[in-house]
C-alpha atoms as a PDB file:
ATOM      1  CA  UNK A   1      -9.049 -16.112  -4.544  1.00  0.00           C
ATOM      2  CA  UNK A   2      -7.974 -16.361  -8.213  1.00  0.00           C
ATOM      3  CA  UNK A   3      -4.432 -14.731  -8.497  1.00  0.00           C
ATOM      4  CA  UNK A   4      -3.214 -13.625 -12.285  1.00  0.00           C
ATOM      5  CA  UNK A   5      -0.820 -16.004 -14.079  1.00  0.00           C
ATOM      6  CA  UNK A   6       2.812 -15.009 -14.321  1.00  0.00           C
ATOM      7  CA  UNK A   7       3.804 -12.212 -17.089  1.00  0.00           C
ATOM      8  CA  UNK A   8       6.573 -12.066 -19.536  1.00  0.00           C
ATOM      9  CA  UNK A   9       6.651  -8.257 -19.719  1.00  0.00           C
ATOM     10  CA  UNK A  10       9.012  -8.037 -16.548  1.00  0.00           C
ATOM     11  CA  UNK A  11      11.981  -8.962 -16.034  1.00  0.00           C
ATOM     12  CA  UNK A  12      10.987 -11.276 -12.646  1.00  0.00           C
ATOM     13  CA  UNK A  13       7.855 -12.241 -11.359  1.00  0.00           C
ATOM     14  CA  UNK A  14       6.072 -10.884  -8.717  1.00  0.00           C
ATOM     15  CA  UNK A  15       6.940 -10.518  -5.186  1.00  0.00           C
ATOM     16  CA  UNK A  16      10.273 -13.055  -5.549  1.00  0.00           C
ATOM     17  CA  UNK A  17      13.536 -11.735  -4.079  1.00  0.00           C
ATOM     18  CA  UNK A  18      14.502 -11.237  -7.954  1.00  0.00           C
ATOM     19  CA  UNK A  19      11.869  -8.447  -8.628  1.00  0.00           C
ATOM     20  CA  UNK A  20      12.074  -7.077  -4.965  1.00  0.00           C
ATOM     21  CA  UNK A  21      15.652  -6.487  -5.645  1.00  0.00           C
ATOM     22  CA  UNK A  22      14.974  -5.371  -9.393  1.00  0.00           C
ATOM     23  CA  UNK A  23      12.187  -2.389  -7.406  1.00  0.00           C
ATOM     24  CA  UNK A  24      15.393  -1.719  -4.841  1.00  0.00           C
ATOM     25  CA  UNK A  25      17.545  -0.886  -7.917  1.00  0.00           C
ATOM     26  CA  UNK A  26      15.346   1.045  -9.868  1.00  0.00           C
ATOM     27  CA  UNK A  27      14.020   2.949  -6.364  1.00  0.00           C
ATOM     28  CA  UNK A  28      17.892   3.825  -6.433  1.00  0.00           C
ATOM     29  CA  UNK A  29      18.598   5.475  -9.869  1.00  0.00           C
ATOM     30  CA  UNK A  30      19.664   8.841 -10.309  1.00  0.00           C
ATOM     31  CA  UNK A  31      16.489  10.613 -11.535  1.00  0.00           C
ATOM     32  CA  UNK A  32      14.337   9.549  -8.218  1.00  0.00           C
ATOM     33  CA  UNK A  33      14.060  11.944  -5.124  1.00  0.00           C
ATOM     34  CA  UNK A  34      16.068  11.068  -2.167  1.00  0.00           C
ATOM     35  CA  UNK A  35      13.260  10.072  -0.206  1.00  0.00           C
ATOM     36  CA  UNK A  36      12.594   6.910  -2.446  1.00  0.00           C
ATOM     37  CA  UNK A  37      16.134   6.163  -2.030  1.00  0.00           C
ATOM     38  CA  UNK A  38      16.097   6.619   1.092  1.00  0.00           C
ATOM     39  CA  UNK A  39      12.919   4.304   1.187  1.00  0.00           C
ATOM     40  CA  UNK A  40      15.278   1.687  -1.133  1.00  0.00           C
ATOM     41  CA  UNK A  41      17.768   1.520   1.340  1.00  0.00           C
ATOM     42  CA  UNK A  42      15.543   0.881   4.299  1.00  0.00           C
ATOM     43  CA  UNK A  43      13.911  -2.287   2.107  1.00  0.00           C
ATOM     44  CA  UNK A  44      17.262  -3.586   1.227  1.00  0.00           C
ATOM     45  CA  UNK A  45      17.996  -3.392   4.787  1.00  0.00           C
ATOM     46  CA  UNK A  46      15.231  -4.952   6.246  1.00  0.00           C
ATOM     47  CA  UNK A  47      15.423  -7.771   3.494  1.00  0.00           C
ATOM     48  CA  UNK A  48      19.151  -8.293   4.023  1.00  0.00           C
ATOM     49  CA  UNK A  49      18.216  -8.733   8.196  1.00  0.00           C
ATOM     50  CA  UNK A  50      14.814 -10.773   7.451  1.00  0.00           C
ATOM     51  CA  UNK A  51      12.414  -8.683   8.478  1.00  0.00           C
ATOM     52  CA  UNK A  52      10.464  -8.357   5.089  1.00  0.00           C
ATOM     53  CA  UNK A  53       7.418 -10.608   5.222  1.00  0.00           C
ATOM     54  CA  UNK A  54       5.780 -11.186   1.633  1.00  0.00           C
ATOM     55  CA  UNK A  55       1.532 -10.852   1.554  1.00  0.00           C
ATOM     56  CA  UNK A  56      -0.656 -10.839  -1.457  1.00  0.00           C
ATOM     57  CA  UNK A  57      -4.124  -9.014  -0.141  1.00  0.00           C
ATOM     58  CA  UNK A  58      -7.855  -9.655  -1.250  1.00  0.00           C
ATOM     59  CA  UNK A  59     -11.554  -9.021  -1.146  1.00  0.00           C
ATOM     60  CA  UNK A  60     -13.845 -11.758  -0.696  1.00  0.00           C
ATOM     61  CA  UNK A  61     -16.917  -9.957  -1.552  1.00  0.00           C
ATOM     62  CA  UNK A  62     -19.547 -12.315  -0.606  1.00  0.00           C
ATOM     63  CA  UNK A  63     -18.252 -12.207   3.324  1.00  0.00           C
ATOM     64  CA  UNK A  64     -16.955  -8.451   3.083  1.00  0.00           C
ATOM     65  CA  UNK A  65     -14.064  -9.902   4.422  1.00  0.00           C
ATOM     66  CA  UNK A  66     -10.426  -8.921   3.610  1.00  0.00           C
ATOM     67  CA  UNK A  67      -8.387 -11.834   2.885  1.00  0.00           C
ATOM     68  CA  UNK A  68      -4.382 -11.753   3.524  1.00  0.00           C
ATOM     69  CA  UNK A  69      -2.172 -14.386   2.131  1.00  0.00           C
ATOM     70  CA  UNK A  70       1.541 -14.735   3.326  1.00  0.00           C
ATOM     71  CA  UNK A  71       4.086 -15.788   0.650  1.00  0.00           C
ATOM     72  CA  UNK A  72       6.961 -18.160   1.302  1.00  0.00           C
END
């Protein structure tokens, strides 16, 4: 599985606590339904406790198998 190299458009990279808690915010601003922040709060939550496990997901398409990778 080939995985893209980091990007210097945003402000973290991928899937470390620094973006995850850059999503939470921005899931939390004024102009966003209160279902998304209620969504926000439930990730924070479940981060702050633990309980958020990290996974990048592929296809290996010569086995038709789905492939799931968990991050550290």
């Amino acid at each position: 599985m080939k995985l893209s190299p980091p990007t210097t458009s945003l402000p973290f990279t991928q899937m470390t606590d620094g973006w995850i808690d850059n999503v939470i915010a921005r899931m939390k601003l004024p102009n966003t339904s209160q279902e998304i922040k209620n969504l926000a709060t439930l990730i924070e939550n479940g981060k702050n406790q633990g309980k958020i496990t990290k996974v990048v997901t592929g296809i290996d398409k010569v086995n038709d198998e789905i492939l799931v990778f968990t991050i550290k």
